[in-house]
C-alpha atoms as a PDB file:
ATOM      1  CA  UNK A   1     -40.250 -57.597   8.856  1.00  0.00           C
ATOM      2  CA  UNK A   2     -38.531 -58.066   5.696  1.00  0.00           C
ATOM      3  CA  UNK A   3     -38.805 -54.875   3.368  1.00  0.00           C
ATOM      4  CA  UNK A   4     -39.148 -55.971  -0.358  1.00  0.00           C
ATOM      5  CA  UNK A   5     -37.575 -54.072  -3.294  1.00  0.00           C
ATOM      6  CA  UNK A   6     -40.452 -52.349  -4.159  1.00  0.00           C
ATOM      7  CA  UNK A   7     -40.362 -50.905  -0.261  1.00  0.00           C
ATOM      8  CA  UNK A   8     -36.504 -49.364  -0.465  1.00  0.00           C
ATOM      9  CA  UNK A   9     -36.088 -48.378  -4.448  1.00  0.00           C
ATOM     10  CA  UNK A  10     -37.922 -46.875  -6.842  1.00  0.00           C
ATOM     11  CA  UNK A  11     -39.713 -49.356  -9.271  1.00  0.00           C
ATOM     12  CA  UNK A  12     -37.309 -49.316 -12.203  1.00  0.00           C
ATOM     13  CA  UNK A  13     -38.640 -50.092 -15.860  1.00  0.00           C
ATOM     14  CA  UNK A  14     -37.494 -53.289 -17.875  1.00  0.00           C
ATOM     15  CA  UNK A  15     -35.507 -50.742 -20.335  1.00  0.00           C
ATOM     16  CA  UNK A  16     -33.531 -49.689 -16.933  1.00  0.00           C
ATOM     17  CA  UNK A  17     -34.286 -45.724 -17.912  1.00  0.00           C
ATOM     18  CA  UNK A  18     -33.612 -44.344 -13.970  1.00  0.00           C
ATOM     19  CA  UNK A  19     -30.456 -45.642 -14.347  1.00  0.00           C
ATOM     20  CA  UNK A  20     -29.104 -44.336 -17.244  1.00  0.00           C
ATOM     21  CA  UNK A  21     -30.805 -40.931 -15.874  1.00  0.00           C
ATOM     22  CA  UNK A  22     -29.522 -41.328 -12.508  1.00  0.00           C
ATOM     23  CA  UNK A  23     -25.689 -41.509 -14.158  1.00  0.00           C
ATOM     24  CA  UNK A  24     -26.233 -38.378 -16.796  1.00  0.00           C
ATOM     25  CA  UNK A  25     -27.469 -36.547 -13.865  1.00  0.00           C
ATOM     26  CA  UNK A  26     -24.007 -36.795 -12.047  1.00  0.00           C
ATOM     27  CA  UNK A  27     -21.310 -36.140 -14.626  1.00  0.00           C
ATOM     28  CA  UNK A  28     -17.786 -37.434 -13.125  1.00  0.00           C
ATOM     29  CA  UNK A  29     -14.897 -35.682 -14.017  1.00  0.00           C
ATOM     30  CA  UNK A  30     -12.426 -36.767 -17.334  1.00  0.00           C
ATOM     31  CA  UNK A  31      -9.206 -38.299 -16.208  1.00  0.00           C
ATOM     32  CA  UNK A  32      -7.549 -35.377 -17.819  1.00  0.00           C
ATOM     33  CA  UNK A  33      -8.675 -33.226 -15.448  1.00  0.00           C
ATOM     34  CA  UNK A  34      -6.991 -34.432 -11.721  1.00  0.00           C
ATOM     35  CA  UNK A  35      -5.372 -32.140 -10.138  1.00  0.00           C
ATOM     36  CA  UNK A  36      -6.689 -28.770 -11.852  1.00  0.00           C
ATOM     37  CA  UNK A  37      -7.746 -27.264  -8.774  1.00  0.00           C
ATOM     38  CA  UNK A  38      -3.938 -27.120  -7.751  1.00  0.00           C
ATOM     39  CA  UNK A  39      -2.946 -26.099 -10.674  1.00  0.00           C
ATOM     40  CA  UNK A  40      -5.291 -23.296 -10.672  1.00  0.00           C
ATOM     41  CA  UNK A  41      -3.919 -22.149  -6.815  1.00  0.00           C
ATOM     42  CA  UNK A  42      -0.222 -22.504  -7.741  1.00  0.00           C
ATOM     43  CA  UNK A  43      -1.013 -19.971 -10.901  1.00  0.00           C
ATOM     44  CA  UNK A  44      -3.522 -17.887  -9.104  1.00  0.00           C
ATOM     45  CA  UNK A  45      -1.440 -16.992  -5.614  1.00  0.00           C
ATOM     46  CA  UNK A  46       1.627 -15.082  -7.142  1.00  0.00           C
ATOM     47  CA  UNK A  47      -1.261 -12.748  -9.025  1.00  0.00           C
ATOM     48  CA  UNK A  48      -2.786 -12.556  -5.891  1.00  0.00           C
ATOM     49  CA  UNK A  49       0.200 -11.484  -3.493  1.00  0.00           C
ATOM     50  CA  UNK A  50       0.977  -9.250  -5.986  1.00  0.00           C
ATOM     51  CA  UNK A  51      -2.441  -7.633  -5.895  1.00  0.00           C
ATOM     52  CA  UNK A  52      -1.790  -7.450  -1.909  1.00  0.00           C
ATOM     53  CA  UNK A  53       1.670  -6.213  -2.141  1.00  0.00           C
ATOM     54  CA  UNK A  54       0.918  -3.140  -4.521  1.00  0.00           C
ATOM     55  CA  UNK A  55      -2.068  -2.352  -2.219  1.00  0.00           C
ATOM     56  CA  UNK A  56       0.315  -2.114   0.721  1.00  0.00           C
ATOM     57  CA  UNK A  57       2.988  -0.218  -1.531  1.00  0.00           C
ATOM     58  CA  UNK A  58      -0.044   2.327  -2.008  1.00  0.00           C
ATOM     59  CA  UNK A  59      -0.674   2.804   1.625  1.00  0.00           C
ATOM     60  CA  UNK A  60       3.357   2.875   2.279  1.00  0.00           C
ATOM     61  CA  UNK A  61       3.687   5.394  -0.409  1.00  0.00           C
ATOM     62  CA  UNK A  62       0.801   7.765   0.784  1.00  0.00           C
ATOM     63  CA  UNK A  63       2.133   7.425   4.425  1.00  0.00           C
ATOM     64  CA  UNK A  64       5.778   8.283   3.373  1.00  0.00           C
ATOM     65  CA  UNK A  65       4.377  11.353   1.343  1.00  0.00           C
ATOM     66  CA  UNK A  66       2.745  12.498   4.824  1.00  0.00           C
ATOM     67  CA  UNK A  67       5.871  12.174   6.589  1.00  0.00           C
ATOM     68  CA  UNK A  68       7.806  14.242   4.259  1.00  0.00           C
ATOM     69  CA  UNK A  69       5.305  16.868   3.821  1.00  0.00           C
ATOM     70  CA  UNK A  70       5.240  17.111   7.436  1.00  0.00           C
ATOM     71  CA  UNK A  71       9.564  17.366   7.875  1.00  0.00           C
ATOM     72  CA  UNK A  72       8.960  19.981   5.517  1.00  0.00           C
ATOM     73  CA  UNK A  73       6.471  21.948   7.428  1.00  0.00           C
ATOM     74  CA  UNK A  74       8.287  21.547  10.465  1.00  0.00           C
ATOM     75  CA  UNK A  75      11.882  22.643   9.010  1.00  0.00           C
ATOM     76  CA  UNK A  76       9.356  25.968   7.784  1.00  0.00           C
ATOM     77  CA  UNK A  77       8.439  26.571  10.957  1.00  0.00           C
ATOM     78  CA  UNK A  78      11.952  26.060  12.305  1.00  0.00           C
ATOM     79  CA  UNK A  79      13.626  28.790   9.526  1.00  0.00           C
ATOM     80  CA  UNK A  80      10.905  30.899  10.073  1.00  0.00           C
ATOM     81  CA  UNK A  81      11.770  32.283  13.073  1.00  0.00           C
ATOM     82  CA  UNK A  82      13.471  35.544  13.510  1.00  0.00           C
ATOM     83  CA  UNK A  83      16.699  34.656  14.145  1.00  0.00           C
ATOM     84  CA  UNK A  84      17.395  31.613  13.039  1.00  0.00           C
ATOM     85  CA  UNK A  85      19.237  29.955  10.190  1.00  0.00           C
ATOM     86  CA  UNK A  86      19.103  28.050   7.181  1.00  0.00           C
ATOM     87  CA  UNK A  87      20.861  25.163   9.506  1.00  0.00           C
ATOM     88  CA  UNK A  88      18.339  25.547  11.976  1.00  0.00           C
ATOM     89  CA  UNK A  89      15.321  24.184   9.372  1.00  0.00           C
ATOM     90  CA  UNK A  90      17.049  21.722   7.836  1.00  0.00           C
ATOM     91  CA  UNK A  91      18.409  20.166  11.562  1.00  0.00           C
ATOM     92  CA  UNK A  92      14.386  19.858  12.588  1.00  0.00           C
ATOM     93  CA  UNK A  93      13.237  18.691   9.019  1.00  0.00           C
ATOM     94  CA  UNK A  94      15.856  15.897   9.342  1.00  0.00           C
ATOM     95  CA  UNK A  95      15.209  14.597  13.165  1.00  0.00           C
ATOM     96  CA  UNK A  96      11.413  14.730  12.503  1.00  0.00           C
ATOM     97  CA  UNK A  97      12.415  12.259   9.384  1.00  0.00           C
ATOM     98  CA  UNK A  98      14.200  10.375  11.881  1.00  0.00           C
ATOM     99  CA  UNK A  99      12.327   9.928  14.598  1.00  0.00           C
ATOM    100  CA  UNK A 100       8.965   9.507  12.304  1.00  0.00           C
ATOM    101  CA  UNK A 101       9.880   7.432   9.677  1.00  0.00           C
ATOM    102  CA  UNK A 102      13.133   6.230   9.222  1.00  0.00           C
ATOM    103  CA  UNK A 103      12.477   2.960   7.531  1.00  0.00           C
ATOM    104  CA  UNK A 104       9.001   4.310   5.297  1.00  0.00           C
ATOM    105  CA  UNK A 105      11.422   7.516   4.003  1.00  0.00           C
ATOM    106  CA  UNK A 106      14.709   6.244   2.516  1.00  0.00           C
ATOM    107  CA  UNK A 107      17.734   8.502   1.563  1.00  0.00           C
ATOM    108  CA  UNK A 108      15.736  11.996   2.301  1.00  0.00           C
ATOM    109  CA  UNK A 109      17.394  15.169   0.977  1.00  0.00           C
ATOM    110  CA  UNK A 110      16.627  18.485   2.879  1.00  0.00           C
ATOM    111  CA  UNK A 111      17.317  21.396   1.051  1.00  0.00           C
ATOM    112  CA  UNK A 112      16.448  25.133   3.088  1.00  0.00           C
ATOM    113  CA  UNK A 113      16.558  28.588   1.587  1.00  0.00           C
ATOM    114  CA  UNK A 114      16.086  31.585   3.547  1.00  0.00           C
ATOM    115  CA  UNK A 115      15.548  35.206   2.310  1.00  0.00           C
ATOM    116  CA  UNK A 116      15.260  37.818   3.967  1.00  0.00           C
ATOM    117  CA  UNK A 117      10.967  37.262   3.513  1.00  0.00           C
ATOM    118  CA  UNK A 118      10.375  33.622   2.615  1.00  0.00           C
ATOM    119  CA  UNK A 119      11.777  30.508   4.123  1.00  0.00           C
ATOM    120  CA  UNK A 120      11.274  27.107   1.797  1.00  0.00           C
ATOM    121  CA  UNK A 121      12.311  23.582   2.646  1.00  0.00           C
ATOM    122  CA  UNK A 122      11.949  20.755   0.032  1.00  0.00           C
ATOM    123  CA  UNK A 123      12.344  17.118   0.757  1.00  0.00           C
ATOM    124  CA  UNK A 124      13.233  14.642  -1.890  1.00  0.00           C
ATOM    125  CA  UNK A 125      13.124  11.260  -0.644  1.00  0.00           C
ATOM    126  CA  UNK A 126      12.063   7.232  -1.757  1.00  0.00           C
ATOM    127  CA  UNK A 127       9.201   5.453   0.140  1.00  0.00           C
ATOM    128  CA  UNK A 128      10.211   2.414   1.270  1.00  0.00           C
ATOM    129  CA  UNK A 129       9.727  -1.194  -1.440  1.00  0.00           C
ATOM    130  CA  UNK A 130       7.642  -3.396  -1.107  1.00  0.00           C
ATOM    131  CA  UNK A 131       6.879  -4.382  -4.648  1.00  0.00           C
ATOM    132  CA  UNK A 132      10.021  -5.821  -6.178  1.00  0.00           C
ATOM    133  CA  UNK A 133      11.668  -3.345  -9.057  1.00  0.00           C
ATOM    134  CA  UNK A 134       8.727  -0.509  -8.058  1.00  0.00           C
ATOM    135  CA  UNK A 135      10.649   2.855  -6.863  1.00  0.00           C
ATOM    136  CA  UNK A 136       8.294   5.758  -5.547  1.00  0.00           C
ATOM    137  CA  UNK A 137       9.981   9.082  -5.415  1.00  0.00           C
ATOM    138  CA  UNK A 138       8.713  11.342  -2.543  1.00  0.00           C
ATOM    139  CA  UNK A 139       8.887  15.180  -3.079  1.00  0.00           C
ATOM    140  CA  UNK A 140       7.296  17.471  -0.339  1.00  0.00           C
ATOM    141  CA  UNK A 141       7.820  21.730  -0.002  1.00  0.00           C
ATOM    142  CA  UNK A 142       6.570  23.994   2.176  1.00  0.00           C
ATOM    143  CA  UNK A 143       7.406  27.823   2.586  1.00  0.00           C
ATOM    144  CA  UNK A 144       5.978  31.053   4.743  1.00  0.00           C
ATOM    145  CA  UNK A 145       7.531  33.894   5.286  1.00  0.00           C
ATOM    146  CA  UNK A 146       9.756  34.652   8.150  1.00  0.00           C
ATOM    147  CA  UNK A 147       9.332  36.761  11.068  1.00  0.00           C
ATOM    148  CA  UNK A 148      10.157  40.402  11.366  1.00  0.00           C
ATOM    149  CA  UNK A 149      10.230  42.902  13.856  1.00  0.00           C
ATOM    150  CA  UNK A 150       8.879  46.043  13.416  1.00  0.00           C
ATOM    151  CA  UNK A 151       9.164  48.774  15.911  1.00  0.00           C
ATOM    152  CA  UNK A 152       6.265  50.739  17.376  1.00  0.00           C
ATOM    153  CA  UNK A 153       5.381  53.257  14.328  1.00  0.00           C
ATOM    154  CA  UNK A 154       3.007  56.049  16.914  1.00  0.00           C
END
């Protein structure tokens, strides 16, 4: 069984009109324009890491901030106490920076004052870089007063 032309294609008119529509419908690409899809990655990705890099700095930052708000409550907590010392806030401020976070806060400052009724720690700190030439200072305080004893008054 032999199929004819008129069996596998569309009849076509003398003028050839499917044709010509057939090749409007399916517009090919100018020679100019090879490769543009690469082009368009290689300037696209460095936006895009970026984008991804200062999303992570945000999360880094946020975390670090934690961290030193923390060593600050803890060094509080430490100086608060009834007899101890200025010394004795900034030693737990700085091992809970060390032992939390050493490489999220970089180059932290402790600074403890004691009166006789408040005890403050500050921390002054940078969060660790991820986007190049982008420095986030970190500054955390806490302060409550310190414990007295007060004898039996009746």
């Amino acid at each position: 069984m032999v199929s004819g032309r008129r069996g596998r294609f569309p009849p076509v008119a003398p003028s050839g009109r499917r044709r010509e529509e057939a090749a409007r419908a399916r517009p090919r690409p100018a020679r100019g324009e090879a490769g543009i899809a690469t082009l368009a990655a290689v300037l696209l990705m460095p936006a895009v890491v970026l984008v991804i890099l200062t999303v992570a700095q945000a999360v880094v930052y946020y975390h670090a901030s934690h961290l030193a708000t923390a060593a600050a409550q803890e060094g509080v907590r430490a100086t608060q106490v009834l007899d101890a010392s200025e010394a004795d806030g900034q030693a737990h401020a700085q091992d809970f920076l060390d032992q939390a976070g050493p490489t999220l806060v970089l180059g932290p400052a402790v600074e403890v004052t004691r009166s006789a009724e408040m005890a403050r720690v500050e921390v002054r700190a940078t969060a660790a870089r991820l986007v190049p030439g982008l420095s986030l200072d970190i500054h955390a305080v806490a302060s409550g007063p310190v414990e007295r004893f007060e004898g039996d008054t009746g």
